[in-house]
PDB file of N, CA and C in Angstrom:
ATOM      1  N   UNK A   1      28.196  35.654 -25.576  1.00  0.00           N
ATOM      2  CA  UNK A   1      27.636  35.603 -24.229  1.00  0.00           C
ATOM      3  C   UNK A   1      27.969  34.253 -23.601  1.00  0.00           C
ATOM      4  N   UNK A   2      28.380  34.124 -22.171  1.00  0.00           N
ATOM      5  CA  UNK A   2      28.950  33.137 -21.462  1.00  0.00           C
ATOM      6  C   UNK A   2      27.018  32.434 -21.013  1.00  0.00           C
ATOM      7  N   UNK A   3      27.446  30.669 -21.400  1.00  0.00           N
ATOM      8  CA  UNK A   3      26.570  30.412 -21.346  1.00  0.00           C
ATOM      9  C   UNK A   3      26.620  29.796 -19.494  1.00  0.00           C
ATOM     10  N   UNK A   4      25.206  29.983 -18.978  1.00  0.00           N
ATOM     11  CA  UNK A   4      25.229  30.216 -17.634  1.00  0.00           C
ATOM     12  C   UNK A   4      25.611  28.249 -17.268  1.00  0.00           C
ATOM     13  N   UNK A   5      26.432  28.237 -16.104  1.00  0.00           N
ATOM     14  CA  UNK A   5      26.610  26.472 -15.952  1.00  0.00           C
ATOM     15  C   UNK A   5      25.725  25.761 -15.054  1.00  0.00           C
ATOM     16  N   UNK A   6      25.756  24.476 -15.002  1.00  0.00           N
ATOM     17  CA  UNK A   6      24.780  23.835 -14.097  1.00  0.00           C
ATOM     18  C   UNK A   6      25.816  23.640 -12.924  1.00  0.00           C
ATOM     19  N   UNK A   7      25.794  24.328 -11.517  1.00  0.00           N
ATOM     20  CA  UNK A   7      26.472  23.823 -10.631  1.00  0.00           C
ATOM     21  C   UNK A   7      26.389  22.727  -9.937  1.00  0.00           C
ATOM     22  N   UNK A   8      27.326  22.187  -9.468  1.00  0.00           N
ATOM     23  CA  UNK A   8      27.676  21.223  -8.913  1.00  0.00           C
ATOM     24  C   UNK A   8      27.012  21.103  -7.394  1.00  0.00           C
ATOM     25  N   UNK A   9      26.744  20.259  -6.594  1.00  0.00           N
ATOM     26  CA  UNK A   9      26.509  19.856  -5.529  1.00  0.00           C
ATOM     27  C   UNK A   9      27.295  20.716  -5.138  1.00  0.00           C
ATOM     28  N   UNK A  10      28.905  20.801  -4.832  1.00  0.00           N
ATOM     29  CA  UNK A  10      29.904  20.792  -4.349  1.00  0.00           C
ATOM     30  C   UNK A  10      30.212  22.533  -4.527  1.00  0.00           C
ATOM     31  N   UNK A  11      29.677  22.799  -5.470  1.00  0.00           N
ATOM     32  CA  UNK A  11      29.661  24.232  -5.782  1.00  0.00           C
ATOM     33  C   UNK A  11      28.760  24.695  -5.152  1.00  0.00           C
ATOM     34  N   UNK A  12      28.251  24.395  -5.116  1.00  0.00           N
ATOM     35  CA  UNK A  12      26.331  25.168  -4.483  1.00  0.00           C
ATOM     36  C   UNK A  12      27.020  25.338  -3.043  1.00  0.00           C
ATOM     37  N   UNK A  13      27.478  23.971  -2.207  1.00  0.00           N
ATOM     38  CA  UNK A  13      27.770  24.433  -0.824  1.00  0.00           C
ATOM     39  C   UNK A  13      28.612  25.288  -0.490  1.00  0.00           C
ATOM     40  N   UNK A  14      29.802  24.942  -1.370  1.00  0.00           N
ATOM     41  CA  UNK A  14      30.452  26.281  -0.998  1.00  0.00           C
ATOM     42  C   UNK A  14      30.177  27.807  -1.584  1.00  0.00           C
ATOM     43  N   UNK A  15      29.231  27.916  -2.771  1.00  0.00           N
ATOM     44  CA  UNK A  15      28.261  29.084  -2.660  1.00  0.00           C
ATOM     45  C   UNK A  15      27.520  29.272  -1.274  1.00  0.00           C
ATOM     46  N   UNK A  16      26.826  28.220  -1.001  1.00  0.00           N
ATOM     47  CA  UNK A  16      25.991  28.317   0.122  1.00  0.00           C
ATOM     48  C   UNK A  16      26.826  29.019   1.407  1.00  0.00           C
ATOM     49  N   UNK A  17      27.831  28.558   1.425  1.00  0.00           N
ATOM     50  CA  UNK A  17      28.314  28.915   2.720  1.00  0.00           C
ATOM     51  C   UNK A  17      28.870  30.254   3.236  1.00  0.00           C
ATOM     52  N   UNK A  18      28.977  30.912   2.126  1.00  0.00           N
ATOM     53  CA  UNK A  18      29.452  32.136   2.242  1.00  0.00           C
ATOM     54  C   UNK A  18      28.511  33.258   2.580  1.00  0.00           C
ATOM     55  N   UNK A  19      27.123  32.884   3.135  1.00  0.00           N
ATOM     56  CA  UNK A  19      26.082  33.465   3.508  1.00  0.00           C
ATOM     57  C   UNK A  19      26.138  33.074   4.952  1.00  0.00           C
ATOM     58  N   UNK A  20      25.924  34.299   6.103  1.00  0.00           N
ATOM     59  CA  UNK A  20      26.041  34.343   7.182  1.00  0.00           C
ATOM     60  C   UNK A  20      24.865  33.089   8.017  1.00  0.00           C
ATOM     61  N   UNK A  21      25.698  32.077   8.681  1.00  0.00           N
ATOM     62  CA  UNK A  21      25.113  31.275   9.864  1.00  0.00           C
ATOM     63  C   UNK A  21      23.918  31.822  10.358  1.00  0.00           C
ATOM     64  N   UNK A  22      22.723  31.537  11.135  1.00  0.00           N
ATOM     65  CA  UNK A  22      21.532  32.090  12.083  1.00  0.00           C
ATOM     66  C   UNK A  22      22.063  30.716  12.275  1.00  0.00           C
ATOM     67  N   UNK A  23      21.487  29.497  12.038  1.00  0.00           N
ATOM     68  CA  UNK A  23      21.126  28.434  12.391  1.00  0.00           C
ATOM     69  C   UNK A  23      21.207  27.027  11.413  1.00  0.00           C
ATOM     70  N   UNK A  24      20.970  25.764  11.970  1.00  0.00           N
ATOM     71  CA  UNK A  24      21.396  24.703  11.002  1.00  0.00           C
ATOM     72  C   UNK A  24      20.560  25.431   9.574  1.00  0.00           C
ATOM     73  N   UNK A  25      21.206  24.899   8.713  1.00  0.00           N
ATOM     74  CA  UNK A  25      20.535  25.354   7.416  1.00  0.00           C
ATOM     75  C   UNK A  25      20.271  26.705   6.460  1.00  0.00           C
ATOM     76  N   UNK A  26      20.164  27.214   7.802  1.00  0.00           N
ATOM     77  CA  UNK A  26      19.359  28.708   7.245  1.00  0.00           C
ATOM     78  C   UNK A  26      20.265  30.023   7.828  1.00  0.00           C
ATOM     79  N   UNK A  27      20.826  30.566   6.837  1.00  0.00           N
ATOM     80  CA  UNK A  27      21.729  31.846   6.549  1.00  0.00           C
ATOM     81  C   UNK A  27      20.778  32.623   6.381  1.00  0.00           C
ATOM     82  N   UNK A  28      21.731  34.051   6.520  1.00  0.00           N
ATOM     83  CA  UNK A  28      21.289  35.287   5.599  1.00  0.00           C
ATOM     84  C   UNK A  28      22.030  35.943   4.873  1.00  0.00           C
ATOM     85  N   UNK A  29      21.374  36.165   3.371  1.00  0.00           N
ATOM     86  CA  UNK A  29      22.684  36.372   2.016  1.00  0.00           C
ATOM     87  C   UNK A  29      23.247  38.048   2.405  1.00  0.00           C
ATOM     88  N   UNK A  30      23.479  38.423   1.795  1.00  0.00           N
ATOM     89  CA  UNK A  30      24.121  39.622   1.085  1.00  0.00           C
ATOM     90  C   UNK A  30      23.336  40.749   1.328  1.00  0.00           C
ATOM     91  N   UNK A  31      21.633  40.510   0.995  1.00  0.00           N
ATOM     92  CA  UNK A  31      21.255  41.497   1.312  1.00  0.00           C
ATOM     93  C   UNK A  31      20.058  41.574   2.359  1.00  0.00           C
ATOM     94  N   UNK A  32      20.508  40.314   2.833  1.00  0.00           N
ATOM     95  CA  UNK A  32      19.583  40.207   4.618  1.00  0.00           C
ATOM     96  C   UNK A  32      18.652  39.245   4.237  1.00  0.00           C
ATOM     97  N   UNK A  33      18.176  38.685   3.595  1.00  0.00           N
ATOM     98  CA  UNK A  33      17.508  37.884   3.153  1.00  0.00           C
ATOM     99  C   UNK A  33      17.908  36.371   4.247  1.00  0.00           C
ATOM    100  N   UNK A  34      16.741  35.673   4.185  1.00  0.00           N
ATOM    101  CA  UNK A  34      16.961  34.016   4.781  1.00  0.00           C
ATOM    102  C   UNK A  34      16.871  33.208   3.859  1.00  0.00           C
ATOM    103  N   UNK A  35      17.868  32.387   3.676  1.00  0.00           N
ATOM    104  CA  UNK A  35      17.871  31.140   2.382  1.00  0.00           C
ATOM    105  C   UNK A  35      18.355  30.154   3.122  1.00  0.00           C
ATOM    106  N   UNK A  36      17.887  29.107   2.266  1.00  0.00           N
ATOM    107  CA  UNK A  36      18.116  27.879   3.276  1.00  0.00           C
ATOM    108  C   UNK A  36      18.193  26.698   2.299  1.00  0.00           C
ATOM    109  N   UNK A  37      19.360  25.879   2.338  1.00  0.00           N
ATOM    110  CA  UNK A  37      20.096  24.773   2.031  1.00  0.00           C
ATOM    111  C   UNK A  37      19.885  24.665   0.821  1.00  0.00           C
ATOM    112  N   UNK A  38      18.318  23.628   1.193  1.00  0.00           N
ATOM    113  CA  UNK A  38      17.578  22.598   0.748  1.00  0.00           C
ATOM    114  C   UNK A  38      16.781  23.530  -0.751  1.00  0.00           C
ATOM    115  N   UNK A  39      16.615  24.969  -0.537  1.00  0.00           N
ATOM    116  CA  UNK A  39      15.884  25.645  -1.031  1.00  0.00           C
ATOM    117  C   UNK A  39      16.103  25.968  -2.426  1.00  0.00           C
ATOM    118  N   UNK A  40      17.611  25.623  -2.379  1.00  0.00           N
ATOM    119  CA  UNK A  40      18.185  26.272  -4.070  1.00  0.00           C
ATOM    120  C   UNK A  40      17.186  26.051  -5.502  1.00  0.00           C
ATOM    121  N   UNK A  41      17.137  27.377  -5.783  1.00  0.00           N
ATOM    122  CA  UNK A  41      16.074  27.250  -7.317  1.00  0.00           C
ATOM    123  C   UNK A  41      14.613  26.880  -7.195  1.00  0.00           C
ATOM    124  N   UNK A  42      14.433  26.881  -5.214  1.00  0.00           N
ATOM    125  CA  UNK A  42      12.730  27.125  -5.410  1.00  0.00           C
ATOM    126  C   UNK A  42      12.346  28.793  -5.332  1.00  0.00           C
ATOM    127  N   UNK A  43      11.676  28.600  -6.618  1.00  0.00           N
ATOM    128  CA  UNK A  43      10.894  30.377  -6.124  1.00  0.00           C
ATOM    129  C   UNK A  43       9.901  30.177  -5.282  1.00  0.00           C
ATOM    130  N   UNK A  44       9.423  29.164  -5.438  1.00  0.00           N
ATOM    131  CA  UNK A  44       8.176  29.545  -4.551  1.00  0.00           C
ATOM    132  C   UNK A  44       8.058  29.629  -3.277  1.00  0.00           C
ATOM    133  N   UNK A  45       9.415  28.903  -2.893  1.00  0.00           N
ATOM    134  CA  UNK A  45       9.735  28.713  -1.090  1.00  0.00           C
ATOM    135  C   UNK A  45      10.019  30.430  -1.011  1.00  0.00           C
ATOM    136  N   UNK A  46       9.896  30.404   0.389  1.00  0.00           N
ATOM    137  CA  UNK A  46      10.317  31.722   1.088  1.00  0.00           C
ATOM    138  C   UNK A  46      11.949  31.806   1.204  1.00  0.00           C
ATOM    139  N   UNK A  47      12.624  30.712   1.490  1.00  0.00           N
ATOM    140  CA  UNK A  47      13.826  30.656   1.626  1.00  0.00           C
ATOM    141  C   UNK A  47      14.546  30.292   0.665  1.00  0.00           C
ATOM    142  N   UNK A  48      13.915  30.610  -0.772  1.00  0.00           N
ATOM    143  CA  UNK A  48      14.360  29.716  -1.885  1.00  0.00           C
ATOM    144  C   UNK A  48      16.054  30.779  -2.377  1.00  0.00           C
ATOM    145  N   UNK A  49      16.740  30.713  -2.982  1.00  0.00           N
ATOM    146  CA  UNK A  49      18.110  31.297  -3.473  1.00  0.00           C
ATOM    147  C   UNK A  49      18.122  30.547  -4.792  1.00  0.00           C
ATOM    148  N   UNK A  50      18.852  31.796  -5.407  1.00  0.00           N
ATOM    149  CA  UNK A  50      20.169  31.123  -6.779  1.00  0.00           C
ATOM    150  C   UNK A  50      21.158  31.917  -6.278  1.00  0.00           C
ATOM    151  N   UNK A  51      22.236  31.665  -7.455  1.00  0.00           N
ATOM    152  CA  UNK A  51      23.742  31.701  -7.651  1.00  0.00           C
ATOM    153  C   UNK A  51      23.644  33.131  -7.868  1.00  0.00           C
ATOM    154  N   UNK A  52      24.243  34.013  -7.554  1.00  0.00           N
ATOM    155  CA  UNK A  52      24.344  35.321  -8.295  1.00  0.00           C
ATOM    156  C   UNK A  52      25.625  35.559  -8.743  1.00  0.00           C
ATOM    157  N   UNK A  53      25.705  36.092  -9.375  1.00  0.00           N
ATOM    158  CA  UNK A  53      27.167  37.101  -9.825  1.00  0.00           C
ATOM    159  C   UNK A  53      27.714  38.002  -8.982  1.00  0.00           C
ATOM    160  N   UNK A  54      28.556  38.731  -8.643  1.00  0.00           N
ATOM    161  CA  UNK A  54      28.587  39.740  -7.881  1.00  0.00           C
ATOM    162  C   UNK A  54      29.111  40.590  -8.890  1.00  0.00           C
ATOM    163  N   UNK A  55      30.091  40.590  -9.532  1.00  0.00           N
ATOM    164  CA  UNK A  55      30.429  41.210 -10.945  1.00  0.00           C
ATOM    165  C   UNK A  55      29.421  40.594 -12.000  1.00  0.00           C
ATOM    166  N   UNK A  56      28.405  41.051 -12.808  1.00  0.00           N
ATOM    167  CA  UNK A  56      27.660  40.031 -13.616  1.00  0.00           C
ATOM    168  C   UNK A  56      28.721  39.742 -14.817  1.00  0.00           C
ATOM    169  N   UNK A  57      27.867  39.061 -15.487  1.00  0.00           N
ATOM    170  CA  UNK A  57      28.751  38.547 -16.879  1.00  0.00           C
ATOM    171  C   UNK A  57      28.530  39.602 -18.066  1.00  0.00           C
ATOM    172  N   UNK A  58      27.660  40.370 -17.703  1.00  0.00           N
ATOM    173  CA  UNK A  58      27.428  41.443 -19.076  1.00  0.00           C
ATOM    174  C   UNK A  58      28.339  42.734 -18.647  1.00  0.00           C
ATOM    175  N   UNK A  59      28.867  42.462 -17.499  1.00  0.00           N
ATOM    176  CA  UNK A  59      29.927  43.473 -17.537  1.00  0.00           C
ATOM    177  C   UNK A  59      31.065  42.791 -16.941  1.00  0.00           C
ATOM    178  N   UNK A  60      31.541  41.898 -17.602  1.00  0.00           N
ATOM    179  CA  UNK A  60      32.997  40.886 -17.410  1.00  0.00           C
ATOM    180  C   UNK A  60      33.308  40.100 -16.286  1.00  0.00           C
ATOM    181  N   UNK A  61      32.585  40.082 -15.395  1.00  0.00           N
ATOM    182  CA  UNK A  61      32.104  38.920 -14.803  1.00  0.00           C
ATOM    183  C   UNK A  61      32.660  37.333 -14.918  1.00  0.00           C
ATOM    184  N   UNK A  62      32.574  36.393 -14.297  1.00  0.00           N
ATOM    185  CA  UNK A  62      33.094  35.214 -14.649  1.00  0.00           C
ATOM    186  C   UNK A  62      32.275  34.279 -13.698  1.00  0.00           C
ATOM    187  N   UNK A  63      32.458  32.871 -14.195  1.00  0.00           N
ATOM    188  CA  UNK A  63      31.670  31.836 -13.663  1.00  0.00           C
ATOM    189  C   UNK A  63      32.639  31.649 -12.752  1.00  0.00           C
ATOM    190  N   UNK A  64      33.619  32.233 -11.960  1.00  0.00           N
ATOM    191  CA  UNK A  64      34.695  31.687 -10.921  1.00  0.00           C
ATOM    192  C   UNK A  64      34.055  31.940  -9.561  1.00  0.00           C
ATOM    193  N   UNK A  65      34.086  30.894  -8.434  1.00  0.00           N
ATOM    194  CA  UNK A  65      33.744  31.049  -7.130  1.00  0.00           C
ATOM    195  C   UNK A  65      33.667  32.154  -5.924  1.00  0.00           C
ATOM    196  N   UNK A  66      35.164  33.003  -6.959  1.00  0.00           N
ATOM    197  CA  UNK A  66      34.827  34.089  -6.003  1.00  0.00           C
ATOM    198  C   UNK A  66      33.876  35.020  -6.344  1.00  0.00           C
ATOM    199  N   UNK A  67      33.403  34.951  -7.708  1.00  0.00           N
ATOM    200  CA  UNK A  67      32.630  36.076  -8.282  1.00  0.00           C
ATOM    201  C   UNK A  67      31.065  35.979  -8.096  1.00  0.00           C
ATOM    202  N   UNK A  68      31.022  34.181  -7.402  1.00  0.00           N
ATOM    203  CA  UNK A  68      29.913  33.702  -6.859  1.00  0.00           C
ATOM    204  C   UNK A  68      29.167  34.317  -5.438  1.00  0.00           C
ATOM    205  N   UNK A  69      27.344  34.051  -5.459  1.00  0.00           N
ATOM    206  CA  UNK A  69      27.318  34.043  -4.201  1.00  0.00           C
ATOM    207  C   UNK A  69      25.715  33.639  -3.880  1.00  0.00           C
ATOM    208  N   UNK A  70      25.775  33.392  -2.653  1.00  0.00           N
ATOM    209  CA  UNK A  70      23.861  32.855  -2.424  1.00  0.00           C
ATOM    210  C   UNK A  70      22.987  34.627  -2.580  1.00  0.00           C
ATOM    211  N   UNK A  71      22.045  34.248  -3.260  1.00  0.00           N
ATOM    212  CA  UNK A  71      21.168  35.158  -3.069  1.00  0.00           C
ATOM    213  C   UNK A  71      20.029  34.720  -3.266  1.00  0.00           C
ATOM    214  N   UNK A  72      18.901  35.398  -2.007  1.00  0.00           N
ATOM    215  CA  UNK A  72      17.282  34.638  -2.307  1.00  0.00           C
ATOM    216  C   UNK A  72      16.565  35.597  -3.466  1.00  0.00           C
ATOM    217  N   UNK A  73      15.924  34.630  -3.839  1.00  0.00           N
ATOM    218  CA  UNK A  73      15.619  34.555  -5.557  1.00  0.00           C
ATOM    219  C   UNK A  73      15.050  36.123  -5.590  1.00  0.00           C
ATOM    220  N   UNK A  74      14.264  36.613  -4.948  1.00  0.00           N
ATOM    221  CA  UNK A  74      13.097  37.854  -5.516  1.00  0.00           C
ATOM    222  C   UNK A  74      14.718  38.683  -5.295  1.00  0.00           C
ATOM    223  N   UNK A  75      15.332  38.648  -4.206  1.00  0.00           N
ATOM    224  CA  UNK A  75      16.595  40.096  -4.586  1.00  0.00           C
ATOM    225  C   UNK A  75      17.601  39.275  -5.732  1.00  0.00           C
ATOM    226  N   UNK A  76      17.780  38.301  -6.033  1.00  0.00           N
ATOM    227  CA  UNK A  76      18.430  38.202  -7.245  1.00  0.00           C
ATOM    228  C   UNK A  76      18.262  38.652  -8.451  1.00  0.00           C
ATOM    229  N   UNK A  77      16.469  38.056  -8.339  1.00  0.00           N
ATOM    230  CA  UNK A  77      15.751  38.878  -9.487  1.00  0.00           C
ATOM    231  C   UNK A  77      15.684  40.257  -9.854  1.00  0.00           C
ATOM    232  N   UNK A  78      15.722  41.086  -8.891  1.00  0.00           N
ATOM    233  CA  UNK A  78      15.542  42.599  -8.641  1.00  0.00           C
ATOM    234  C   UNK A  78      16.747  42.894  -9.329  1.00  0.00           C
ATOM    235  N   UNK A  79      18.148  42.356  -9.030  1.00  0.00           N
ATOM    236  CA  UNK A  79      19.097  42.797 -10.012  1.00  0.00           C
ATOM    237  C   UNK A  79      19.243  43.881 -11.152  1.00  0.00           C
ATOM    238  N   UNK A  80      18.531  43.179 -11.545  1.00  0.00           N
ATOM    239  CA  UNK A  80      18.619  43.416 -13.437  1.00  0.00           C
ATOM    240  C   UNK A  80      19.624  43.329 -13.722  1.00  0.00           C
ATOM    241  N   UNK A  81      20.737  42.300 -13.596  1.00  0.00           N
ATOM    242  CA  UNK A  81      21.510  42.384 -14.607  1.00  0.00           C
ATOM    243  C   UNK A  81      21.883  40.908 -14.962  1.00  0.00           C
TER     244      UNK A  81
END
């Protein structure tokens, strides 16, 4: 099993960015959700996000940028995978 990485500043933004503009800071991911910047890896914020997979890693998946993407935490979580 691919062990999950600590991203980079530099990674995160350009994760970050690939989530649609509203306004300074605050996008909406993938699945309509609002996440915002500053928020990465808070659950408890409303606008909080992680990293998702879009291919996960339990089905061949990779830690590469394109396979990256913002998602706010409760639909990341919902996943399951």
């Amino acid at each position: 099993m691919e062990v999950r990485p600590k991203w980079t500043e530099e990674e995160l933004d350009i994760i970050f960015s690939k989530a649609t503009l509203v306004q300074d800071g605050l996008r909406k991911d993938a699945s309509g959700e609002y996440i915002h910047r500053d928020a990465y890896g808070k659950a408890e914020h409303p606008w909080g996000w992680e990293v998702d997979h879009i291919k996960p890693i339990s089905e061949g998946g990779t830690n590469k940028l394109n396979n990256l993407r913002p998602l706010n935490i409760p639909a990341n979580r919902g996943r399951n995978n």
